[in-house]
PDB file of N, CA and C in Angstrom:
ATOM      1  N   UNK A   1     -51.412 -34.985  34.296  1.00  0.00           N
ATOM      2  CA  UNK A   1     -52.269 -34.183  35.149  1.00  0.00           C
ATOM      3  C   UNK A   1     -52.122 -34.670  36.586  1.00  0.00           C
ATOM      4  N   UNK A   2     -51.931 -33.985  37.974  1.00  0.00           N
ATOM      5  CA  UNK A   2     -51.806 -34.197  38.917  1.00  0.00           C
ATOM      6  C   UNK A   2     -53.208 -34.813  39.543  1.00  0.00           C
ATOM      7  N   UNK A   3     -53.237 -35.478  40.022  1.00  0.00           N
ATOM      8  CA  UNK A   3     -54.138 -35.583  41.336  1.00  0.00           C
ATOM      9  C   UNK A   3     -54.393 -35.317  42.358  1.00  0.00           C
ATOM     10  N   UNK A   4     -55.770 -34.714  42.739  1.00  0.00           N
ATOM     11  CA  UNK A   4     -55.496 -34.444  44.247  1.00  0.00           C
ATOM     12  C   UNK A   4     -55.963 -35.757  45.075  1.00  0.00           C
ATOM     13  N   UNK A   5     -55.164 -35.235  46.145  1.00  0.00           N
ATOM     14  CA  UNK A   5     -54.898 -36.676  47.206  1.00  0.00           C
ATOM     15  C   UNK A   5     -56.258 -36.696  47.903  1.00  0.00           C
ATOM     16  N   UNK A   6     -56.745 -38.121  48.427  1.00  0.00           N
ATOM     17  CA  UNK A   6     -57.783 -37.949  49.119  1.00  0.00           C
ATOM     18  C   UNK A   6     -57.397 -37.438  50.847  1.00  0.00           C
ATOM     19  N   UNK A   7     -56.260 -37.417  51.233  1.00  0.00           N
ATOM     20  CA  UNK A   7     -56.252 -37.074  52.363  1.00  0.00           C
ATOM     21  C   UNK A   7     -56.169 -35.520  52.610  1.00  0.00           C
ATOM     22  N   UNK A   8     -56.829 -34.802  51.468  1.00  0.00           N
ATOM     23  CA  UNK A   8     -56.311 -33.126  51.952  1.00  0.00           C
ATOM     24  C   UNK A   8     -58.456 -32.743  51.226  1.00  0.00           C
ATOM     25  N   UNK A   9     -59.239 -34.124  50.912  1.00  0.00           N
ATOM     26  CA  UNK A   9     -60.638 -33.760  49.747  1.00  0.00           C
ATOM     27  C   UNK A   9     -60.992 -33.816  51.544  1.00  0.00           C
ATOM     28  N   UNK A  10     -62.464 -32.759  51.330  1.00  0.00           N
ATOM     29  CA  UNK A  10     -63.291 -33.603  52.416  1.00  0.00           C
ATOM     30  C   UNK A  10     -64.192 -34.637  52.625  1.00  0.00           C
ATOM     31  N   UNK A  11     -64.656 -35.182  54.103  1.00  0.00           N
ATOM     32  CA  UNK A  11     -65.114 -36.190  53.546  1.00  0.00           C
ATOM     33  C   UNK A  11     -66.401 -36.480  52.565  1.00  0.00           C
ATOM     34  N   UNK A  12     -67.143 -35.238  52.817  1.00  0.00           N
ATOM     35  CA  UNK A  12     -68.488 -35.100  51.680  1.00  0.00           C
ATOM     36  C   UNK A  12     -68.012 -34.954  50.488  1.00  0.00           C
ATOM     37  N   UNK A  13     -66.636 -35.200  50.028  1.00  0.00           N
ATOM     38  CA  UNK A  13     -66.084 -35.266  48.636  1.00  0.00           C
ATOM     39  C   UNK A  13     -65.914 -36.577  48.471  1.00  0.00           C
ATOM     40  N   UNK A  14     -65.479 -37.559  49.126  1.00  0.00           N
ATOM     41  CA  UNK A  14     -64.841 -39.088  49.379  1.00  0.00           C
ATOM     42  C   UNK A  14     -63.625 -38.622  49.654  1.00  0.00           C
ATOM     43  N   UNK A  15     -63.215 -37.953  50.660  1.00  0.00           N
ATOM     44  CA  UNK A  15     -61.851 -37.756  51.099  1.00  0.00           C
ATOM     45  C   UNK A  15     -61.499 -38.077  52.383  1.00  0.00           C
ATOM     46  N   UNK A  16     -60.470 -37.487  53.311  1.00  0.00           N
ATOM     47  CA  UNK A  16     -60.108 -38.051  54.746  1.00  0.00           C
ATOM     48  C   UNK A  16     -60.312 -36.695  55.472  1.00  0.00           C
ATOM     49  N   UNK A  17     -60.154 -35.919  55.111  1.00  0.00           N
ATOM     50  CA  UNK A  17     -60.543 -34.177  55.951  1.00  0.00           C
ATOM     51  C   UNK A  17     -61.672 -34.224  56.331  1.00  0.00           C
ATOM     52  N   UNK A  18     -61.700 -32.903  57.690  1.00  0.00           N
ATOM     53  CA  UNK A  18     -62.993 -32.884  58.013  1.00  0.00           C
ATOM     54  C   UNK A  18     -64.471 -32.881  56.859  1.00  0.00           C
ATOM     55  N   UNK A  19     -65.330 -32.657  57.696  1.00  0.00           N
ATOM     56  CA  UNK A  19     -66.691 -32.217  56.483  1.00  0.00           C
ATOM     57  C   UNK A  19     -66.326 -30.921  56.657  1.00  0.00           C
ATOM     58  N   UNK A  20     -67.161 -30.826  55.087  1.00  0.00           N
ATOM     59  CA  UNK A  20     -67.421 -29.095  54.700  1.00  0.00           C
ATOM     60  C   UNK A  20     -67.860 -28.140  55.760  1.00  0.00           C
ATOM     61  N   UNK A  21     -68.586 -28.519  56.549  1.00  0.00           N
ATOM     62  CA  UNK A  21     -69.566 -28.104  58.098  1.00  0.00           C
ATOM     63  C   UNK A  21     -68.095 -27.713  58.737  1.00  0.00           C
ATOM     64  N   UNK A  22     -67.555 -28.515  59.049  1.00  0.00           N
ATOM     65  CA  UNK A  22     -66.586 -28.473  59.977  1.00  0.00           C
ATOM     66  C   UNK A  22     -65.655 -27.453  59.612  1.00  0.00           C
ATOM     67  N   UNK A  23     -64.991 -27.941  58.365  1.00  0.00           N
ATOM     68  CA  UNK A  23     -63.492 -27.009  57.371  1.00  0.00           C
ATOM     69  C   UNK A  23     -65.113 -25.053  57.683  1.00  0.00           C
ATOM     70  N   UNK A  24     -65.956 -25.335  57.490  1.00  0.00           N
ATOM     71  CA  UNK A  24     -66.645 -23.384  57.312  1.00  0.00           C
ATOM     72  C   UNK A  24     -66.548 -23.132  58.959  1.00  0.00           C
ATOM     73  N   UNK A  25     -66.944 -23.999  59.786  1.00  0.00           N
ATOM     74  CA  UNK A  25     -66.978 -23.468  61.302  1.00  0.00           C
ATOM     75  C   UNK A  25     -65.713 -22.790  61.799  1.00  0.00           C
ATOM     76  N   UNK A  26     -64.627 -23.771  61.290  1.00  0.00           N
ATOM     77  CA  UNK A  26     -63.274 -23.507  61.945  1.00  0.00           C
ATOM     78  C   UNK A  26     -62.846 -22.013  60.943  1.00  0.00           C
ATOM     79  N   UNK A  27     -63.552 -21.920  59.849  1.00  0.00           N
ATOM     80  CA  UNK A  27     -62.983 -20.513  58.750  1.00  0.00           C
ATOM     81  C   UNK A  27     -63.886 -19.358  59.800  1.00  0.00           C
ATOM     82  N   UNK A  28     -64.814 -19.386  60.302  1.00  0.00           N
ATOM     83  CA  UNK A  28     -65.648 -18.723  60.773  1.00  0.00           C
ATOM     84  C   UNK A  28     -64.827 -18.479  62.497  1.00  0.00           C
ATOM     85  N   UNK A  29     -64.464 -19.184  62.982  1.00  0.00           N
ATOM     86  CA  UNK A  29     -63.675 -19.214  64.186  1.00  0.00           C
ATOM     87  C   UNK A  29     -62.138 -18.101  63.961  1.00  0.00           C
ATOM     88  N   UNK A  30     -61.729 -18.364  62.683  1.00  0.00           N
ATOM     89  CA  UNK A  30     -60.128 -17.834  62.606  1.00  0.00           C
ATOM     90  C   UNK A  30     -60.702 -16.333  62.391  1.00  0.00           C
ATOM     91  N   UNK A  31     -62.052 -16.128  61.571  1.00  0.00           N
ATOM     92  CA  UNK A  31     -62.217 -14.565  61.583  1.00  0.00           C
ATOM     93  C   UNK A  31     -62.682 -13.784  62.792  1.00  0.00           C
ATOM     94  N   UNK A  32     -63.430 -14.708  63.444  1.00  0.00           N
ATOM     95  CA  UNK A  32     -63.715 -14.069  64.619  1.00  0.00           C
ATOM     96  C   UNK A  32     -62.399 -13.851  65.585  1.00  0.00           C
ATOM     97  N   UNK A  33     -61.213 -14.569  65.367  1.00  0.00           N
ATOM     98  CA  UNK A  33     -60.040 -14.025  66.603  1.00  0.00           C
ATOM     99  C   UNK A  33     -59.551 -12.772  65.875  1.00  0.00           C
ATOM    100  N   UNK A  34     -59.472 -12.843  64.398  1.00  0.00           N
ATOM    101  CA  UNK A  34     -58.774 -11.349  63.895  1.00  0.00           C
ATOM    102  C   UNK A  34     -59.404 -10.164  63.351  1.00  0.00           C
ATOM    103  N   UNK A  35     -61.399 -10.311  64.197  1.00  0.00           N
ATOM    104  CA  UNK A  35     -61.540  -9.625  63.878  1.00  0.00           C
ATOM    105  C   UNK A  35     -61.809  -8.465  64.036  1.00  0.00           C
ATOM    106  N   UNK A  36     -61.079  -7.700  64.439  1.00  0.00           N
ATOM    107  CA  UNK A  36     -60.502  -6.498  64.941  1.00  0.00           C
ATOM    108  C   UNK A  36     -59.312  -5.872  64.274  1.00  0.00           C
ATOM    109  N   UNK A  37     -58.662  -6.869  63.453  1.00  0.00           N
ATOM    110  CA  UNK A  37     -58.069  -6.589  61.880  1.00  0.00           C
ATOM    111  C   UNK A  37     -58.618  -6.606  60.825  1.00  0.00           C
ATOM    112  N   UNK A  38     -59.940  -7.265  60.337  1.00  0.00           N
ATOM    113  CA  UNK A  38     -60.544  -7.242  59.490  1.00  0.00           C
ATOM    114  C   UNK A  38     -61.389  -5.386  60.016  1.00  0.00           C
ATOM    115  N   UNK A  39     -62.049  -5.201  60.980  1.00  0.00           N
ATOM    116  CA  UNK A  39     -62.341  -4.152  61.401  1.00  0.00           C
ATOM    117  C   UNK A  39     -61.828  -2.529  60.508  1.00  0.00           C
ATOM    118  N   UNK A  40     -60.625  -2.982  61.309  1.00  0.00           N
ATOM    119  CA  UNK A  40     -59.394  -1.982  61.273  1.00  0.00           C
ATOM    120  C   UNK A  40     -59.247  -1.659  59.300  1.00  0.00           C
ATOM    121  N   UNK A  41     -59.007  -3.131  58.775  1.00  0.00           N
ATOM    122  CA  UNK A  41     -58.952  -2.681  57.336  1.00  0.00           C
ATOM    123  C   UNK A  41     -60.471  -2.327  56.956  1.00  0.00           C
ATOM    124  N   UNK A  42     -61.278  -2.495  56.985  1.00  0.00           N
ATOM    125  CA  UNK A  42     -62.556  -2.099  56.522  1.00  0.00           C
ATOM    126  C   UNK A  42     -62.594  -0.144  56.653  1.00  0.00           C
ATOM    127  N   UNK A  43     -61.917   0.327  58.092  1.00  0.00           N
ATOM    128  CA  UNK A  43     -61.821   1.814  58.493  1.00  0.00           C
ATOM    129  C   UNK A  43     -60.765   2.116  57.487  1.00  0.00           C
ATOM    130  N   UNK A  44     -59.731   1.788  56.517  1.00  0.00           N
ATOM    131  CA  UNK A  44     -59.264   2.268  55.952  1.00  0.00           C
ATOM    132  C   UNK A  44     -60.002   2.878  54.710  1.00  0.00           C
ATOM    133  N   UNK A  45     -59.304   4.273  54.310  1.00  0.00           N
ATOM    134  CA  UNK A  45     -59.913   4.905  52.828  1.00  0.00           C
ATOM    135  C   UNK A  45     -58.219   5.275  52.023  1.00  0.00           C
ATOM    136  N   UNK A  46     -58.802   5.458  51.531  1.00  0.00           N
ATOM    137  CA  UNK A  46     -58.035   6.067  49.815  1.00  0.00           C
ATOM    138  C   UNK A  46     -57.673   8.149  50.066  1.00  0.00           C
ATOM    139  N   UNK A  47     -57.122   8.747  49.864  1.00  0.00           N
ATOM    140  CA  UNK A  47     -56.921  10.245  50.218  1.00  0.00           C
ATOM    141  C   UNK A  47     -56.475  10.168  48.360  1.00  0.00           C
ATOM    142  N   UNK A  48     -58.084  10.518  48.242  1.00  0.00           N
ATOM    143  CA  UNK A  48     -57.774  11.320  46.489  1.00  0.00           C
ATOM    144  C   UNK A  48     -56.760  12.171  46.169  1.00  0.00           C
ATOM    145  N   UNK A  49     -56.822  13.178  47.562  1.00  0.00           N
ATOM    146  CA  UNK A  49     -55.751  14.699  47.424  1.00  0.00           C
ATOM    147  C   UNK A  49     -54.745  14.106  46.519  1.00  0.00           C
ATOM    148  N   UNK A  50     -53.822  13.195  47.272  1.00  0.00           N
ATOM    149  CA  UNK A  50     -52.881  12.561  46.826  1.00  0.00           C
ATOM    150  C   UNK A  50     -52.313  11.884  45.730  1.00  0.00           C
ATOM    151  N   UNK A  51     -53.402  11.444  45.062  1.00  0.00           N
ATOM    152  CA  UNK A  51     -53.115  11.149  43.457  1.00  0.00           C
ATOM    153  C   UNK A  51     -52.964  11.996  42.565  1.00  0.00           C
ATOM    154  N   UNK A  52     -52.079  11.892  41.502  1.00  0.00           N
ATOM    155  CA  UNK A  52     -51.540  12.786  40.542  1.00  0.00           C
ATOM    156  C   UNK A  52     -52.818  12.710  39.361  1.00  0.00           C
ATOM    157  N   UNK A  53     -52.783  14.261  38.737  1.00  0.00           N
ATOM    158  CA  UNK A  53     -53.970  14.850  38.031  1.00  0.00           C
ATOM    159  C   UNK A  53     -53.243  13.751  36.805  1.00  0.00           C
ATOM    160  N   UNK A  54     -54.644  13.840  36.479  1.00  0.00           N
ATOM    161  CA  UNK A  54     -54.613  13.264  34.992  1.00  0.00           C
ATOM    162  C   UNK A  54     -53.619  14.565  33.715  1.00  0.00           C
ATOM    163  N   UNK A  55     -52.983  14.059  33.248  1.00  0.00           N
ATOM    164  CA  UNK A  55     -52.486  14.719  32.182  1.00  0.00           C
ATOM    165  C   UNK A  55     -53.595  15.538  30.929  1.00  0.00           C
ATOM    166  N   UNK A  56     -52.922  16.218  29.943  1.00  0.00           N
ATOM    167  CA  UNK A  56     -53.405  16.433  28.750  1.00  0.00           C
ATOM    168  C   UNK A  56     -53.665  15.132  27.960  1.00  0.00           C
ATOM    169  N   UNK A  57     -52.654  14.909  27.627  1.00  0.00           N
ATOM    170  CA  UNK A  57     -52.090  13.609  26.775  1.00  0.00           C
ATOM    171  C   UNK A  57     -52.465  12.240  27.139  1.00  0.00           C
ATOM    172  N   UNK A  58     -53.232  12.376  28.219  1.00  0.00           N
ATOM    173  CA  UNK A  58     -53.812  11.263  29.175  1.00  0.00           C
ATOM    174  C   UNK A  58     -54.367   9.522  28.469  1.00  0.00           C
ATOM    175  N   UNK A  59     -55.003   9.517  28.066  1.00  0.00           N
ATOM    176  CA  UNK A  59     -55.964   8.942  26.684  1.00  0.00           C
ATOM    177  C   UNK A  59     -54.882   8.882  25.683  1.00  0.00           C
ATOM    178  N   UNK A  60     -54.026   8.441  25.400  1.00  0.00           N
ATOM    179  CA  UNK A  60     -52.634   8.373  24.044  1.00  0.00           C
ATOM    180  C   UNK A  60     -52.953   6.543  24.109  1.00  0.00           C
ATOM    181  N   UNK A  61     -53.537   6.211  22.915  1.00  0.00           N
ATOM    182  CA  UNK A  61     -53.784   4.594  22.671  1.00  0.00           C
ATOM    183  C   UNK A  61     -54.657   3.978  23.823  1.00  0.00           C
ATOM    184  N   UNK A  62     -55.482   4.413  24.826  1.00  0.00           N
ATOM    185  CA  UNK A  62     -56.267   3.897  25.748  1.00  0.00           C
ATOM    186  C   UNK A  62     -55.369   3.552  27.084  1.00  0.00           C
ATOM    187  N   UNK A  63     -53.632   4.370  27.132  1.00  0.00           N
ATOM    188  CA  UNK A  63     -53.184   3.908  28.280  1.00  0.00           C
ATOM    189  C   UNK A  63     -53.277   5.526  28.872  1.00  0.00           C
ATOM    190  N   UNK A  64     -53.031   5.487  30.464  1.00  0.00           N
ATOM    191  CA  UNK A  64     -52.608   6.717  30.798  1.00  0.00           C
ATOM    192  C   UNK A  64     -51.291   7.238  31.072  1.00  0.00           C
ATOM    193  N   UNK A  65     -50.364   8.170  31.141  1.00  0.00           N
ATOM    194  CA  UNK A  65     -49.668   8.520  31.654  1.00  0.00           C
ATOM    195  C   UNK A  65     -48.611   9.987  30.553  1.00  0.00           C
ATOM    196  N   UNK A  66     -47.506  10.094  30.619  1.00  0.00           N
ATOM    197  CA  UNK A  66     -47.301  11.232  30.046  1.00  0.00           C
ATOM    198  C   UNK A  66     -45.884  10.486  29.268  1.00  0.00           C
ATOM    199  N   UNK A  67     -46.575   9.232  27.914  1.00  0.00           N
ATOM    200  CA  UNK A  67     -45.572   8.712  27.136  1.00  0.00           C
ATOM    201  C   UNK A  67     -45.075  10.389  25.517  1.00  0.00           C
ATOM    202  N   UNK A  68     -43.871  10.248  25.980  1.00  0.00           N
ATOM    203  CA  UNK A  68     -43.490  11.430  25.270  1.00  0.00           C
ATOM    204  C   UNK A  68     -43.066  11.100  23.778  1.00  0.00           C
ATOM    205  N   UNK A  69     -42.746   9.495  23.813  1.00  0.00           N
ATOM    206  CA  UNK A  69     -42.390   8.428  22.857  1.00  0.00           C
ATOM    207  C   UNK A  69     -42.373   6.971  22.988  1.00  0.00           C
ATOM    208  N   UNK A  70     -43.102   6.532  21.856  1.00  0.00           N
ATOM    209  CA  UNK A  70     -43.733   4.862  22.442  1.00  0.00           C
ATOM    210  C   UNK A  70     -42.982   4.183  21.595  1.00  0.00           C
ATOM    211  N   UNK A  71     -41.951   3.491  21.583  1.00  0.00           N
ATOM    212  CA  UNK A  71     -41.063   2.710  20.377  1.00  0.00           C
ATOM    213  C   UNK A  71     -41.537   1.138  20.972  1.00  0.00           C
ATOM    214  N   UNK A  72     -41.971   0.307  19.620  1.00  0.00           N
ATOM    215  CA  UNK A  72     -42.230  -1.178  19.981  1.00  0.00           C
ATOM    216  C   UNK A  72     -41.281  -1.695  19.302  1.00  0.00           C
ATOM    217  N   UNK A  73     -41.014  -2.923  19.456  1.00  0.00           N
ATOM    218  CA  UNK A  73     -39.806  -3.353  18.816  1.00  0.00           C
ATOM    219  C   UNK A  73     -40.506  -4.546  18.138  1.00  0.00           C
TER     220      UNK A  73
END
């Protein structure tokens, strides 16, 4: 089984990295520069139009799609 190293634990773990305080401030800092990409993906949607209708045959063993023949080996 591997170990993790104390120089990557923090130190409120017994490690050499910042504290936990510190490692969330700096996570909180990197979202605030991109966030205007986080933004941007949040304005994205899905266009239903675009997805293909469900089949007849749809429901064949609990999968979907239009299997015409299912061979398992």
């Amino acid at each position: 089984m591997e170990k993790i190293g104390k120089e990557i634990l923090p130190v409120d773990c017994g490690g050499k990295e910042k504290s936990l305080e510190e490692l969330q401030e700096m996570l909180y800092q990197k979202f605030e520069e991109h966030k205007d990409y986080f933004t941007q993906l949040d304005k994205l949607r899905i266009n239903e139009d675009l997805r293909p209708r469900r089949l007849k045959s749809d429901e064949m063993f609990g999968l979907s799609g239009n299997f015409k023949k299912l061979e398992i080996d």
